[in-house]
C-alpha atoms as a PDB file:
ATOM      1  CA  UNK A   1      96.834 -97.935  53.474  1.00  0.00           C
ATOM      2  CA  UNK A   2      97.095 -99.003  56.978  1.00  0.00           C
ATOM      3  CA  UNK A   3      98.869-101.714  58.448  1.00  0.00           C
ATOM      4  CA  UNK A   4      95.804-103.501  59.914  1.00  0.00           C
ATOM      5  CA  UNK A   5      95.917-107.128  62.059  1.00  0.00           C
ATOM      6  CA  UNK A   6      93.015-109.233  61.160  1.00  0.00           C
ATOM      7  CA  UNK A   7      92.499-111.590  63.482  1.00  0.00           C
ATOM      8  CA  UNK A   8      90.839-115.106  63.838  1.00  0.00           C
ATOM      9  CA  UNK A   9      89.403-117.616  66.349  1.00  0.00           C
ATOM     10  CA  UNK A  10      92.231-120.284  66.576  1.00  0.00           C
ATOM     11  CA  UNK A  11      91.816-123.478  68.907  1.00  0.00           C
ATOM     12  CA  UNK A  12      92.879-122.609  72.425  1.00  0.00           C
ATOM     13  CA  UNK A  13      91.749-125.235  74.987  1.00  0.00           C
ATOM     14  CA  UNK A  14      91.635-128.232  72.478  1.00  0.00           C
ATOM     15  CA  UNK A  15      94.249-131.396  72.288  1.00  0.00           C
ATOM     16  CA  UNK A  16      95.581-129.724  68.719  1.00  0.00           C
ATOM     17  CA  UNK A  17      95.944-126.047  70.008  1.00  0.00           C
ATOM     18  CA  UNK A  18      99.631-124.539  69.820  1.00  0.00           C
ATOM     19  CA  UNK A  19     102.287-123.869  67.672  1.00  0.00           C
ATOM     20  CA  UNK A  20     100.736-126.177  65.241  1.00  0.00           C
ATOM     21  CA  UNK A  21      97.479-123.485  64.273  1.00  0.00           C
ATOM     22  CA  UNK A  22      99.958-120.694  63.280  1.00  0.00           C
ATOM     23  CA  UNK A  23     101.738-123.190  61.069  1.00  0.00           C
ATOM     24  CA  UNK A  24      98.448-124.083  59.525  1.00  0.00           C
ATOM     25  CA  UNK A  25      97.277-120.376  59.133  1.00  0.00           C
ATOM     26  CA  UNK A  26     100.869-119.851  57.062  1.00  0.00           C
ATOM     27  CA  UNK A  27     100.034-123.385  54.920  1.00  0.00           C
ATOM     28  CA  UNK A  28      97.021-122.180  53.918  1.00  0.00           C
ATOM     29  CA  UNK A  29      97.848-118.324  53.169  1.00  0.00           C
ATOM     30  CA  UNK A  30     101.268-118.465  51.483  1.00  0.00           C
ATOM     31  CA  UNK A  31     101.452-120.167  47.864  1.00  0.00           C
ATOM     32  CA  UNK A  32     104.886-120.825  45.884  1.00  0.00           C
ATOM     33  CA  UNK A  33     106.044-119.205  42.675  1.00  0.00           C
ATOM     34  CA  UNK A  34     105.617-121.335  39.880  1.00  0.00           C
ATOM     35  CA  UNK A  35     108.951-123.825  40.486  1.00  0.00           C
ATOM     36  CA  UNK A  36     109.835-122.573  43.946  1.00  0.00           C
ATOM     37  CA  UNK A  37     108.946-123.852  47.274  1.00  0.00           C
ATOM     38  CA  UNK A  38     107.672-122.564  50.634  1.00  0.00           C
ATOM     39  CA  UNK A  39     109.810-123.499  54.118  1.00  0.00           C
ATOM     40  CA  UNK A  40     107.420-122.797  57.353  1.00  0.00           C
ATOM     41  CA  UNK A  41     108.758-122.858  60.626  1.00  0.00           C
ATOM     42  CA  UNK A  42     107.937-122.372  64.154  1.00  0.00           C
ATOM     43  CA  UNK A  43     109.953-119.683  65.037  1.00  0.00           C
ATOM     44  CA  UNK A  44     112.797-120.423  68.290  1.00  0.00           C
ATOM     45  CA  UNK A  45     115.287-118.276  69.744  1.00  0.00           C
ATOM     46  CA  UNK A  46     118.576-119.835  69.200  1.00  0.00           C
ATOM     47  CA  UNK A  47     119.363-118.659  72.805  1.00  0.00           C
ATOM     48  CA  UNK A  48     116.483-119.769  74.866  1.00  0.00           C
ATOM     49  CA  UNK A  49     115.567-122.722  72.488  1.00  0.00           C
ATOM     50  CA  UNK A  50     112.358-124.056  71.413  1.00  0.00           C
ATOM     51  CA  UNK A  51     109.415-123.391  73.134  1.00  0.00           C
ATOM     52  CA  UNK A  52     109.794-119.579  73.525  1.00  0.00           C
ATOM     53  CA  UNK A  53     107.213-116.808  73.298  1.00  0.00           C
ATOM     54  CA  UNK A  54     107.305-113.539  72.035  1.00  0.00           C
ATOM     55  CA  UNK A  55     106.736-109.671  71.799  1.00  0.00           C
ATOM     56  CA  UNK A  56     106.068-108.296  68.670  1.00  0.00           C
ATOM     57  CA  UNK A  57     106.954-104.448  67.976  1.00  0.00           C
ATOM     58  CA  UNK A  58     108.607-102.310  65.550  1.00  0.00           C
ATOM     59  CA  UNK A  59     107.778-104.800  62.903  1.00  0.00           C
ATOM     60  CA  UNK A  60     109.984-107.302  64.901  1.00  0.00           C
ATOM     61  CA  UNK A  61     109.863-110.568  66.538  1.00  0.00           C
ATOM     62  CA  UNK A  62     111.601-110.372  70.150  1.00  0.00           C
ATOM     63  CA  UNK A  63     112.061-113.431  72.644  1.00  0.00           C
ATOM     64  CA  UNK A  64     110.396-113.072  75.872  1.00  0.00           C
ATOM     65  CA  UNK A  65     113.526-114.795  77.614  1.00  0.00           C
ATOM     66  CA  UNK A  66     116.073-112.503  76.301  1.00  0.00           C
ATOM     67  CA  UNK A  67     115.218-109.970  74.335  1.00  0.00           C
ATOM     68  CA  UNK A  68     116.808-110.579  71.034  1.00  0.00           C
ATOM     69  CA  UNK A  69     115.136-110.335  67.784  1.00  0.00           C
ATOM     70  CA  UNK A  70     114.200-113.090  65.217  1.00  0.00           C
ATOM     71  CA  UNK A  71     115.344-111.204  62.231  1.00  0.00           C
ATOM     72  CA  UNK A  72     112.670-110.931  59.965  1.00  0.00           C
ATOM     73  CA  UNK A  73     113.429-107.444  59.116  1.00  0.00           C
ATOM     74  CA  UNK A  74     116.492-107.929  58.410  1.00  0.00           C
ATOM     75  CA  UNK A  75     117.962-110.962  57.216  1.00  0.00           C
ATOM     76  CA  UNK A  76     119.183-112.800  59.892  1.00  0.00           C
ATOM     77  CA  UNK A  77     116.040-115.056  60.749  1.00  0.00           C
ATOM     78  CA  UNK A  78     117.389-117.387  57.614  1.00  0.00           C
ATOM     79  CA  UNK A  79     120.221-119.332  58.787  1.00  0.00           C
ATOM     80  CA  UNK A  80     120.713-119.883  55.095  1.00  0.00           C
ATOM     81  CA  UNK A  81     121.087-116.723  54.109  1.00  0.00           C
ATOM     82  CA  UNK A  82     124.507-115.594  52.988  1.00  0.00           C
ATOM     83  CA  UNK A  83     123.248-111.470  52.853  1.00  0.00           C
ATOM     84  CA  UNK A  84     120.997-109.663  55.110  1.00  0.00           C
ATOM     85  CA  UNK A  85     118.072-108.178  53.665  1.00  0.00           C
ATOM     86  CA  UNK A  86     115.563-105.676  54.187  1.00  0.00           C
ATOM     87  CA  UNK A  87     111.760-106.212  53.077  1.00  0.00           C
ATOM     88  CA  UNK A  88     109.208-104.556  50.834  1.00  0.00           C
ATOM     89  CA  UNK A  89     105.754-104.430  51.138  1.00  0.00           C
ATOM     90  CA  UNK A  90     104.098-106.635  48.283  1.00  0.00           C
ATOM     91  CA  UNK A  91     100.212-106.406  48.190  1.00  0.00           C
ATOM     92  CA  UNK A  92      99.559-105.709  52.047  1.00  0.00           C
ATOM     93  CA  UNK A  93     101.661-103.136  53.777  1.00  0.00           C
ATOM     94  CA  UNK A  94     104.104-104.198  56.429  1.00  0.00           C
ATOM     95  CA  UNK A  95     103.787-103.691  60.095  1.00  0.00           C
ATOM     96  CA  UNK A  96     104.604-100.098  61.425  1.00  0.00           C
ATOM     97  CA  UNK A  97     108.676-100.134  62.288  1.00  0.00           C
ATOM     98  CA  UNK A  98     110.613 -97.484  64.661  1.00  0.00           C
ATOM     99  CA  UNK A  99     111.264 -94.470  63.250  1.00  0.00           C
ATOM    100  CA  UNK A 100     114.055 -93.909  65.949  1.00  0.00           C
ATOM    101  CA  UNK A 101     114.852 -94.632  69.608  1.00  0.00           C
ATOM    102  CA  UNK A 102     112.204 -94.854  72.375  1.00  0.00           C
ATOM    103  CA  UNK A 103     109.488 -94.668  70.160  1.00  0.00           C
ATOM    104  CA  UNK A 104     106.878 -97.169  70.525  1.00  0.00           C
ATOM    105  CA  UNK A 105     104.337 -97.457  67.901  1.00  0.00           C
ATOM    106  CA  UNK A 106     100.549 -96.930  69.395  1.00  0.00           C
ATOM    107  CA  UNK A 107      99.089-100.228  67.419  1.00  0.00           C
ATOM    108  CA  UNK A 108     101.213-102.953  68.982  1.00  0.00           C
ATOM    109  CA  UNK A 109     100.044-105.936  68.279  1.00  0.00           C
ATOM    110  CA  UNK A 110      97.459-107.694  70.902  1.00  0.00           C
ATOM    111  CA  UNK A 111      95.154-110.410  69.963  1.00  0.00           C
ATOM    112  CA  UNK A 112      91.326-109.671  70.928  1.00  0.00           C
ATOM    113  CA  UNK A 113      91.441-110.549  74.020  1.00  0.00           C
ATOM    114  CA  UNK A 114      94.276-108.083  75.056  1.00  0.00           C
ATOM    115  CA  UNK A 115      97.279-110.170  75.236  1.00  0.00           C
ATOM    116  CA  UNK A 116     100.585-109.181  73.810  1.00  0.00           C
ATOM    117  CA  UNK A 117     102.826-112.277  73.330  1.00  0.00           C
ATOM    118  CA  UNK A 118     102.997-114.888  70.844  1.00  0.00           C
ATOM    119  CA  UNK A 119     104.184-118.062  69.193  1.00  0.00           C
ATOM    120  CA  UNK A 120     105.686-117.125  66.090  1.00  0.00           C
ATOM    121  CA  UNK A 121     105.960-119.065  62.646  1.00  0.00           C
ATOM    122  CA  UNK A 122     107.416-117.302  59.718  1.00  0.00           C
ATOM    123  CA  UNK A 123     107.210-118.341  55.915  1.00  0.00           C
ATOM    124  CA  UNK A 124     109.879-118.187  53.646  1.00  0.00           C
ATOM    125  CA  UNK A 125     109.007-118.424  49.978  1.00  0.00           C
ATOM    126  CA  UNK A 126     111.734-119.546  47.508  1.00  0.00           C
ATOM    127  CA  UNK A 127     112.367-118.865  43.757  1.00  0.00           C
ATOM    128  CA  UNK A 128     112.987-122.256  41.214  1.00  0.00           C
ATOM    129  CA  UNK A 129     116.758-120.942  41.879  1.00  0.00           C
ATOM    130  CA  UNK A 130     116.531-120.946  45.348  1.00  0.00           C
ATOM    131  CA  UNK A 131     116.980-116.991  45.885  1.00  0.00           C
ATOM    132  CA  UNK A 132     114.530-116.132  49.015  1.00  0.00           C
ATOM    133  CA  UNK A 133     111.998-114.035  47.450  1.00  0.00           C
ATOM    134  CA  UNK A 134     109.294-113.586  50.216  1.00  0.00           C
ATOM    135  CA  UNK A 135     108.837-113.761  54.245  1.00  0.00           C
ATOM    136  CA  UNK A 136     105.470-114.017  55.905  1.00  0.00           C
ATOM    137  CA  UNK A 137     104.597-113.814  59.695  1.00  0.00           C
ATOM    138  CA  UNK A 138     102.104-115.726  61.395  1.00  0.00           C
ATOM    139  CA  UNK A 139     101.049-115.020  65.170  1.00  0.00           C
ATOM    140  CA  UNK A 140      99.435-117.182  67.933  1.00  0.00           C
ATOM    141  CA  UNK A 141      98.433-116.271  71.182  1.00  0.00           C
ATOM    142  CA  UNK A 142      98.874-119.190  73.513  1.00  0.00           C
ATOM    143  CA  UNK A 143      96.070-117.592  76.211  1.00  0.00           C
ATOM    144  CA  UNK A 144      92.958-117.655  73.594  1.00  0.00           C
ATOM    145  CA  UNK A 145      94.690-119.503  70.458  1.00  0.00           C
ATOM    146  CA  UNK A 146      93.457-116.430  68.306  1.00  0.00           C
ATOM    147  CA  UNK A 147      95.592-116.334  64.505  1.00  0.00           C
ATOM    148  CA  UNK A 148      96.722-112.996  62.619  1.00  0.00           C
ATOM    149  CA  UNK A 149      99.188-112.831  59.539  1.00  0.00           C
ATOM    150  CA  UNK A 150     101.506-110.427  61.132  1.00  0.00           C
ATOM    151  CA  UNK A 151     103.467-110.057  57.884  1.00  0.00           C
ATOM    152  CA  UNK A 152     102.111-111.094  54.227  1.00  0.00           C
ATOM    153  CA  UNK A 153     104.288-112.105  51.818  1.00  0.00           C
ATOM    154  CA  UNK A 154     106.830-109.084  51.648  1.00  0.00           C
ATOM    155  CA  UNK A 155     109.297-109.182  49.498  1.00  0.00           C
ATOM    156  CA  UNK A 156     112.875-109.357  50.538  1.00  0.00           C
ATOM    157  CA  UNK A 157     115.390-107.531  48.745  1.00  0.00           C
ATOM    158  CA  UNK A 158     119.043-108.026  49.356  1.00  0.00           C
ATOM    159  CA  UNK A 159     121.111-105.241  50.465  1.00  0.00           C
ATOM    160  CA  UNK A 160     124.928-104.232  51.950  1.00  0.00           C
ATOM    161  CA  UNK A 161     125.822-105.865  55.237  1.00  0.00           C
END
């Protein structure tokens, strides 16, 4: 199965458009395990600071200000997290990622209306234990406010630094 972007109207235009619809679209699409709990978070660049767009490729988050990479895909987006990690799909597949350098994947995210950067929130779903069990992605286009879950709920498995 494909890695396909659903997308939906979000808000753009009204007093409560922004950062606050992707936040809502991750409230309402990413549940706890029985005991755990769910942290969602606008997503900043610890460079640029808050406020920052950005591209989305590769299955990555970059900032449009400098160019470095959230680090969903691998571990570092957590400040929290004492191992990197690498994720698994869980029911949905996750986003197409590089399969070396210079290749750029032909379905790069763009909301409907064309545009190809984004306010970010990501998800992070936590065991009873606390062990970080699952990431999910939620995009925003600031031009038209239109909403995708980038990534669903993939699990993240720990791995070697």
């Amino acid at each position: 199965m494909d890695h396909e972007i659903a997308w939906t109207h979000g808000t753009a235009g009204e007093p409560s458009a922004g950062p606050e619809d992707v936040l809502r679209l991750l409230r309402d699409a990413v549940r706890p395990e029985p005991g755990g709990r769910v942290e969602i978070l606008v997503a900043e660049c610890e460079t640029c600071g808050p406020g920052e767009e950005f591209e989305v490729a590769k299955g990555e988050c970059f900032c449009v200000g400098c160019c470095i990479p959230l680090g969903i895909t691998d571990g570092y987006a957590h400040p929290a997290a004492d191992y990197p990690w690498r994720l698994e799909a869980s029911e949905v597949p996750l986003p197409p990622a590089s399969p070396g350098p210079g290749f750029e994947p032909p379905d790069l995210p763009r909301c409907p209306a064309g545009h190809d950067v984004f306010h970010v929130a990501v998800a992070l779903a936590f065991a009873a234990d606390g062990a970080l069990r699952g990431v999910s992605v939620g995009l925003r286009c600031p031009e038209d406010g239109a909403l995708c879950l980038y990534v669903d709920n993939a699990r993240v498995v720990p791995c070697a630094a």
